[in-house]
PDB file of N, CA and C in Angstrom:
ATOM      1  N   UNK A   1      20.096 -16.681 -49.839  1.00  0.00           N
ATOM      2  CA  UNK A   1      20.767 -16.248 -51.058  1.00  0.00           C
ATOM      3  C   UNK A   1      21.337 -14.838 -50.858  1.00  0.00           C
ATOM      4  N   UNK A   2      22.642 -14.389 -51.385  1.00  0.00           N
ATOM      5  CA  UNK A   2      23.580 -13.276 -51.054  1.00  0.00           C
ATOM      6  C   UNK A   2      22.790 -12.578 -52.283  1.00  0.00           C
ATOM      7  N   UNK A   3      22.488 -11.011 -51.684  1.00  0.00           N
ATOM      8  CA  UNK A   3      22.318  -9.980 -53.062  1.00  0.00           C
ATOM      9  C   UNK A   3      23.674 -10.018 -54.005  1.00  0.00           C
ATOM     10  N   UNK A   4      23.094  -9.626 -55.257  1.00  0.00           N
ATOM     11  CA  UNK A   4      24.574  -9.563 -56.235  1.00  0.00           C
ATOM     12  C   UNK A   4      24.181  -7.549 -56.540  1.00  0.00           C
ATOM     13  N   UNK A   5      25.674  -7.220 -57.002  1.00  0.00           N
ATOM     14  CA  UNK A   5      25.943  -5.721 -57.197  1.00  0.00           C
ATOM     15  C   UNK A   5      27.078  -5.747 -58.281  1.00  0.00           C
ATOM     16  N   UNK A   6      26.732  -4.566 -58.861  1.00  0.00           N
ATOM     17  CA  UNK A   6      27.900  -4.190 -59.645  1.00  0.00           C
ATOM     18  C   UNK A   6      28.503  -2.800 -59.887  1.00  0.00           C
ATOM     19  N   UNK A   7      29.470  -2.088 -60.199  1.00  0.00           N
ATOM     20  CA  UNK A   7      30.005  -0.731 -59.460  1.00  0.00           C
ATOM     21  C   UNK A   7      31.019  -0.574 -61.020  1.00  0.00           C
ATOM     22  N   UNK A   8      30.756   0.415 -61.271  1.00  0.00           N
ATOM     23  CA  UNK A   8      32.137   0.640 -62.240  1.00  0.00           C
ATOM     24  C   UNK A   8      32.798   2.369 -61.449  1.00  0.00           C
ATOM     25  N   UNK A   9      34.201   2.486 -61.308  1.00  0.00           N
ATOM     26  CA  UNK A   9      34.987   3.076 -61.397  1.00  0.00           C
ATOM     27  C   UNK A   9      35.851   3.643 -61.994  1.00  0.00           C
ATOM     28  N   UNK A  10      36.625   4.968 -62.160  1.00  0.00           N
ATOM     29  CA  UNK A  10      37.558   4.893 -62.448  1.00  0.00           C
ATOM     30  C   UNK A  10      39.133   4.788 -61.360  1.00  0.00           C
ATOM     31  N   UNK A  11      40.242   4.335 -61.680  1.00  0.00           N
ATOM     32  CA  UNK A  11      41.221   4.101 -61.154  1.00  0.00           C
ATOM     33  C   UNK A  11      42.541   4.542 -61.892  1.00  0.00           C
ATOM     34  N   UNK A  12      42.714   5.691 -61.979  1.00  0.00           N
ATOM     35  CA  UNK A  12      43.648   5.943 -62.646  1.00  0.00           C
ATOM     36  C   UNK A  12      43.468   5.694 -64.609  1.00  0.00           C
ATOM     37  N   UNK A  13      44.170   5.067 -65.077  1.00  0.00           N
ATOM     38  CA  UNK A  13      43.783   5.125 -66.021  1.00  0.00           C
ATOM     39  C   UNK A  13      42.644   3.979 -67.085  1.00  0.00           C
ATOM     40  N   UNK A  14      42.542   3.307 -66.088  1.00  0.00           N
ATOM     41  CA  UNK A  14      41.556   2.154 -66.574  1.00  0.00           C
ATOM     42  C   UNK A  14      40.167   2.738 -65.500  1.00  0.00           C
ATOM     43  N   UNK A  15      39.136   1.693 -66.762  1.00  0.00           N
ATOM     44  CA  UNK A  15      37.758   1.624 -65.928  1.00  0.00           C
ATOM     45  C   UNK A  15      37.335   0.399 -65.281  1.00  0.00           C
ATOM     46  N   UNK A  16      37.087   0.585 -63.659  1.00  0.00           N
ATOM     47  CA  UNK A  16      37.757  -0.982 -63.468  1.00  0.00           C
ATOM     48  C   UNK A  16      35.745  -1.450 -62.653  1.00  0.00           C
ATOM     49  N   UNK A  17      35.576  -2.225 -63.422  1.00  0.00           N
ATOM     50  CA  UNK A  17      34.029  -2.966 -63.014  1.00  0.00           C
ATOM     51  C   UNK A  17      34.300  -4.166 -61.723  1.00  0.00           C
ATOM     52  N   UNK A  18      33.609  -3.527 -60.783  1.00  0.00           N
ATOM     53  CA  UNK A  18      33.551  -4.408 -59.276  1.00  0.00           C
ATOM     54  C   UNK A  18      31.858  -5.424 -59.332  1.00  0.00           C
ATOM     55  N   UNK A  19      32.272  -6.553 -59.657  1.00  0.00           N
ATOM     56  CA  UNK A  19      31.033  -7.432 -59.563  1.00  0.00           C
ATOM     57  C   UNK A  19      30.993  -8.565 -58.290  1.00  0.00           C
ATOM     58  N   UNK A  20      29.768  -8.117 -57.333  1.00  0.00           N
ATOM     59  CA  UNK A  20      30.002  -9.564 -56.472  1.00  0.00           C
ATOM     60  C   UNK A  20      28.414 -10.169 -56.688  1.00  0.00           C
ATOM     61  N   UNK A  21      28.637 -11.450 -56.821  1.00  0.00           N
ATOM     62  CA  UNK A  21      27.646 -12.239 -56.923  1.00  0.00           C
ATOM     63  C   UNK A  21      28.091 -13.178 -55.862  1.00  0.00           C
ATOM     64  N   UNK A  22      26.916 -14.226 -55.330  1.00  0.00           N
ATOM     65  CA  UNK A  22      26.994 -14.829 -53.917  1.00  0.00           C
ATOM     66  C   UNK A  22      28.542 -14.873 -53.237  1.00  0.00           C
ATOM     67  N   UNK A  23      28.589 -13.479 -53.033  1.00  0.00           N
ATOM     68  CA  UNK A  23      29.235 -13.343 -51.604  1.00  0.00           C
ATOM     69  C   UNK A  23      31.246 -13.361 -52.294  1.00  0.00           C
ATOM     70  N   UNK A  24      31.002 -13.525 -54.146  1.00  0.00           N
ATOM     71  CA  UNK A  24      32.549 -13.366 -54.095  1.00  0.00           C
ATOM     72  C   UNK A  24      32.302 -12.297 -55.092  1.00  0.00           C
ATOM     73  N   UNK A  25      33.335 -11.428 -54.908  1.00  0.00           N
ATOM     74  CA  UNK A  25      33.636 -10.473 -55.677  1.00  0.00           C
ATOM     75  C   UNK A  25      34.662 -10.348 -56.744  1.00  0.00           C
ATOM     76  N   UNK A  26      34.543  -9.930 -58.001  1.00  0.00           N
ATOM     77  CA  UNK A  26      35.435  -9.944 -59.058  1.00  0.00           C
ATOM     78  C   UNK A  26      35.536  -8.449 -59.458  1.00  0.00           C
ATOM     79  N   UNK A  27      37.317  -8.064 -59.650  1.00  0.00           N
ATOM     80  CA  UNK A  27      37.319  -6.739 -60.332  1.00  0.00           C
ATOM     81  C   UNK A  27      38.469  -7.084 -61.787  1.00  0.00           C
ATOM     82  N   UNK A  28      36.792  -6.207 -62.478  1.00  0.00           N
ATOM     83  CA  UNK A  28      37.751  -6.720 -63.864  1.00  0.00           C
ATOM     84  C   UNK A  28      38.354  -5.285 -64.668  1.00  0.00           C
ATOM     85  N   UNK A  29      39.258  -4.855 -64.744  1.00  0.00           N
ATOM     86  CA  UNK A  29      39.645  -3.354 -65.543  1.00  0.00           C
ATOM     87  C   UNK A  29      39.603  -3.658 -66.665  1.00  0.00           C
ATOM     88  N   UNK A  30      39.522  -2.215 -67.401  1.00  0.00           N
ATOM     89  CA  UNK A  30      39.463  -2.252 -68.987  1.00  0.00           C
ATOM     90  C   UNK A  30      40.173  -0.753 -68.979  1.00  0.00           C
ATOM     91  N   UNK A  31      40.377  -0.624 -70.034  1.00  0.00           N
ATOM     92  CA  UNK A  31      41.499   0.700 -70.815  1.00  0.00           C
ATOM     93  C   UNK A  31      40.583   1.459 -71.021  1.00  0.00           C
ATOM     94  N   UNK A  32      39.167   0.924 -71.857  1.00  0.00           N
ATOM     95  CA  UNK A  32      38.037   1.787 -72.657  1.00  0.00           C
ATOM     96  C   UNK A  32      36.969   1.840 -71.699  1.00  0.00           C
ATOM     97  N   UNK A  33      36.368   3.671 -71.428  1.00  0.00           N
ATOM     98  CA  UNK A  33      35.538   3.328 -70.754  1.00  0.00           C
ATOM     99  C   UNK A  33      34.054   2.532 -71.244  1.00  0.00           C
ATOM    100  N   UNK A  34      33.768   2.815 -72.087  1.00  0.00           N
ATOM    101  CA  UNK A  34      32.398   1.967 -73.102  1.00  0.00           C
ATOM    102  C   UNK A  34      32.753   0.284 -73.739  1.00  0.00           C
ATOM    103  N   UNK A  35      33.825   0.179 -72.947  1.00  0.00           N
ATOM    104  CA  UNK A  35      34.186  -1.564 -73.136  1.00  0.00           C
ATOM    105  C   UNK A  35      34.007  -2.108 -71.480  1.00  0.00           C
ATOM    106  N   UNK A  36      34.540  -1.646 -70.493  1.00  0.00           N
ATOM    107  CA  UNK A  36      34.001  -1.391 -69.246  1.00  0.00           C
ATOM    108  C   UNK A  36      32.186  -1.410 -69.203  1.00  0.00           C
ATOM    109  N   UNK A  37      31.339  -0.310 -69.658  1.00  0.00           N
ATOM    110  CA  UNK A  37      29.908  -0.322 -69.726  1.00  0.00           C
ATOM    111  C   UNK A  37      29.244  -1.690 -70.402  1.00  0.00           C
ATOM    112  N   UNK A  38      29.832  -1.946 -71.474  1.00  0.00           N
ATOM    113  CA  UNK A  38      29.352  -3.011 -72.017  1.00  0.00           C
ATOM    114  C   UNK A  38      29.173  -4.361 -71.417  1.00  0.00           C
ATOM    115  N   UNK A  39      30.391  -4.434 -70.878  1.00  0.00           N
ATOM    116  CA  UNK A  39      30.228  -5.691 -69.810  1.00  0.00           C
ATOM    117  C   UNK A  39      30.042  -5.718 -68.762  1.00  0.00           C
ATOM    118  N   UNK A  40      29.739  -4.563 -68.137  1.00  0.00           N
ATOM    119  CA  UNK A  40      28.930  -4.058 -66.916  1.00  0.00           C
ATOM    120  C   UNK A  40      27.615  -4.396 -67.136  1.00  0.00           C
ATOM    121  N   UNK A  41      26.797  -3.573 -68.463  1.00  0.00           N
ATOM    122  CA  UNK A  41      25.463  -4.257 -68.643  1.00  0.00           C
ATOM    123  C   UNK A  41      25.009  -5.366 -68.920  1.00  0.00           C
ATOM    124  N   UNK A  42      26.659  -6.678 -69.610  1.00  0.00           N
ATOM    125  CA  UNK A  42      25.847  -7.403 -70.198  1.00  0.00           C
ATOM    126  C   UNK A  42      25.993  -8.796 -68.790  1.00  0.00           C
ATOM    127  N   UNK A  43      26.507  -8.196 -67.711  1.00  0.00           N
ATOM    128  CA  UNK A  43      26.695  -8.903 -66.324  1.00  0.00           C
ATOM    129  C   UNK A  43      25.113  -8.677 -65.577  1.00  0.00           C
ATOM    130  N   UNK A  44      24.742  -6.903 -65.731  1.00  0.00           N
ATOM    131  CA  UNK A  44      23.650  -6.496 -65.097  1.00  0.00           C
ATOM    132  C   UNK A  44      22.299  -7.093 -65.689  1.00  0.00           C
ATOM    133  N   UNK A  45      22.702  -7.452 -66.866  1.00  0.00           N
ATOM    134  CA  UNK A  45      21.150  -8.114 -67.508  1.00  0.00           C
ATOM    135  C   UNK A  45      20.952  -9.733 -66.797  1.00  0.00           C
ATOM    136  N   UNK A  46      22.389 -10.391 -67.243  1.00  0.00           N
ATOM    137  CA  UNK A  46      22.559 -12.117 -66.731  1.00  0.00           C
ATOM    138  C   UNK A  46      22.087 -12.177 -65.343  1.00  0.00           C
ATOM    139  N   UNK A  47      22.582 -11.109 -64.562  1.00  0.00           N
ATOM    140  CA  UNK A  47      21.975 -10.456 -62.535  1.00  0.00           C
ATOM    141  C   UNK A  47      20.344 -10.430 -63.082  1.00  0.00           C
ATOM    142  N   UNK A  48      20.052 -10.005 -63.498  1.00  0.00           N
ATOM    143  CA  UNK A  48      18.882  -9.223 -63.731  1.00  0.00           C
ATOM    144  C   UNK A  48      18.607  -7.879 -62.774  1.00  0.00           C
ATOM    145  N   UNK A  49      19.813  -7.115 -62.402  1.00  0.00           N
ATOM    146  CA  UNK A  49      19.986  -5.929 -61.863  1.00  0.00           C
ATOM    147  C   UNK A  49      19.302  -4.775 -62.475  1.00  0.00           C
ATOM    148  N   UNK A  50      19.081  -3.926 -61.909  1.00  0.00           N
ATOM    149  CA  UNK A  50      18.383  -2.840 -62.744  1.00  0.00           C
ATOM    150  C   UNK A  50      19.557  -2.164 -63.683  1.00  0.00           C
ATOM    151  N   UNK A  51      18.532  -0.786 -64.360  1.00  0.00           N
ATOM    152  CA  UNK A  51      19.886  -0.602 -65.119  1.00  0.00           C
ATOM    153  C   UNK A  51      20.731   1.140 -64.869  1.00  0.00           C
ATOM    154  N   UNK A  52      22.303   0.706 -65.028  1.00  0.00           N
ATOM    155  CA  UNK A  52      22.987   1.959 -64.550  1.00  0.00           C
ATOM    156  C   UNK A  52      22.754   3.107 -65.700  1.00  0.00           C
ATOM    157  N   UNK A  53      22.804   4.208 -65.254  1.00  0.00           N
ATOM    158  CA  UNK A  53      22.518   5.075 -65.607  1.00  0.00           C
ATOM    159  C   UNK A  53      23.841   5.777 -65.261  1.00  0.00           C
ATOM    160  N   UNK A  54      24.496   5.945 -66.886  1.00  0.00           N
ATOM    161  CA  UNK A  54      26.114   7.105 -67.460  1.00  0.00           C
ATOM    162  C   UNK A  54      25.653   8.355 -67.188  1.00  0.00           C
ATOM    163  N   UNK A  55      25.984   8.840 -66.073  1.00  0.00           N
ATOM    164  CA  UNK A  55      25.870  10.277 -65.862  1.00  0.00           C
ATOM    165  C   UNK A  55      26.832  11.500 -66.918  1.00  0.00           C
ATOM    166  N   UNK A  56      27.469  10.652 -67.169  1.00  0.00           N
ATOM    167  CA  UNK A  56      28.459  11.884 -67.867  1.00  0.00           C
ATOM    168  C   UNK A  56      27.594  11.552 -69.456  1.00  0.00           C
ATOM    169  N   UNK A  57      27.050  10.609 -69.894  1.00  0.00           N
ATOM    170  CA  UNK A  57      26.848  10.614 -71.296  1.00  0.00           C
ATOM    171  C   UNK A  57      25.398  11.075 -71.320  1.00  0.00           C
ATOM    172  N   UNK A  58      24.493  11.280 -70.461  1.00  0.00           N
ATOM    173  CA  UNK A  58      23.495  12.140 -69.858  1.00  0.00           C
ATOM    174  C   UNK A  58      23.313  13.406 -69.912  1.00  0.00           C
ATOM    175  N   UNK A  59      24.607  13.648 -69.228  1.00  0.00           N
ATOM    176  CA  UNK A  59      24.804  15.515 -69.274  1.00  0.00           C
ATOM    177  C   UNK A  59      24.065  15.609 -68.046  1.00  0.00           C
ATOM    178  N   UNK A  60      24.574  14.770 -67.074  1.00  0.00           N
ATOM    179  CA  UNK A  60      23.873  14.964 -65.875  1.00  0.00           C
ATOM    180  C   UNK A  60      25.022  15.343 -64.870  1.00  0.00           C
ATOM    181  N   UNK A  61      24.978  16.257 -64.063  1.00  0.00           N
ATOM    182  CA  UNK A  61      26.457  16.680 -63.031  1.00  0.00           C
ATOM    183  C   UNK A  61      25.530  16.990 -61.871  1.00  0.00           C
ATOM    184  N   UNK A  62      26.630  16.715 -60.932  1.00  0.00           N
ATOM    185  CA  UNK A  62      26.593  16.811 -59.682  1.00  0.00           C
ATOM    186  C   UNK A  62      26.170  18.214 -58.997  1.00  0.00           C
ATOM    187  N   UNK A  63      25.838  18.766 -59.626  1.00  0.00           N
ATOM    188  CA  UNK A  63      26.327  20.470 -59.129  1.00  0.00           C
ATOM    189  C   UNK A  63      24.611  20.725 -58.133  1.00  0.00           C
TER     190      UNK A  63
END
């Protein structure tokens, strides 16, 4: 059985969610970034993936 993953980005002006489950990959964009999250988590729950953690809605930076 192939691990499954999921990745959100940004790309210019959309937020574009990279999902591969056995071995195919789907990229789906959205305009909104919290319409993007939403179906990021509600993919990561159906995976039973752990869960991502919004660094920017955190107040968490890189520095």
């Amino acid at each position: 059985m192939q691990s499954s993953s999921i990745d959100l980005f940004q790309d210019g002006d959309e937020w574009v969610v990279v999902l591969t489950e056995n071995g195919i990959r789907t990229r789906t964009a959205f305009s909104v970034k919290s319409h993007a999250m939403n179906w990021l988590n509600s993919q990561r729950m159906r995976l039973g993936l752990p869960k991502v953690v919004d660094t920017e809605q955190e107040g968490i930076t890189d520095e």
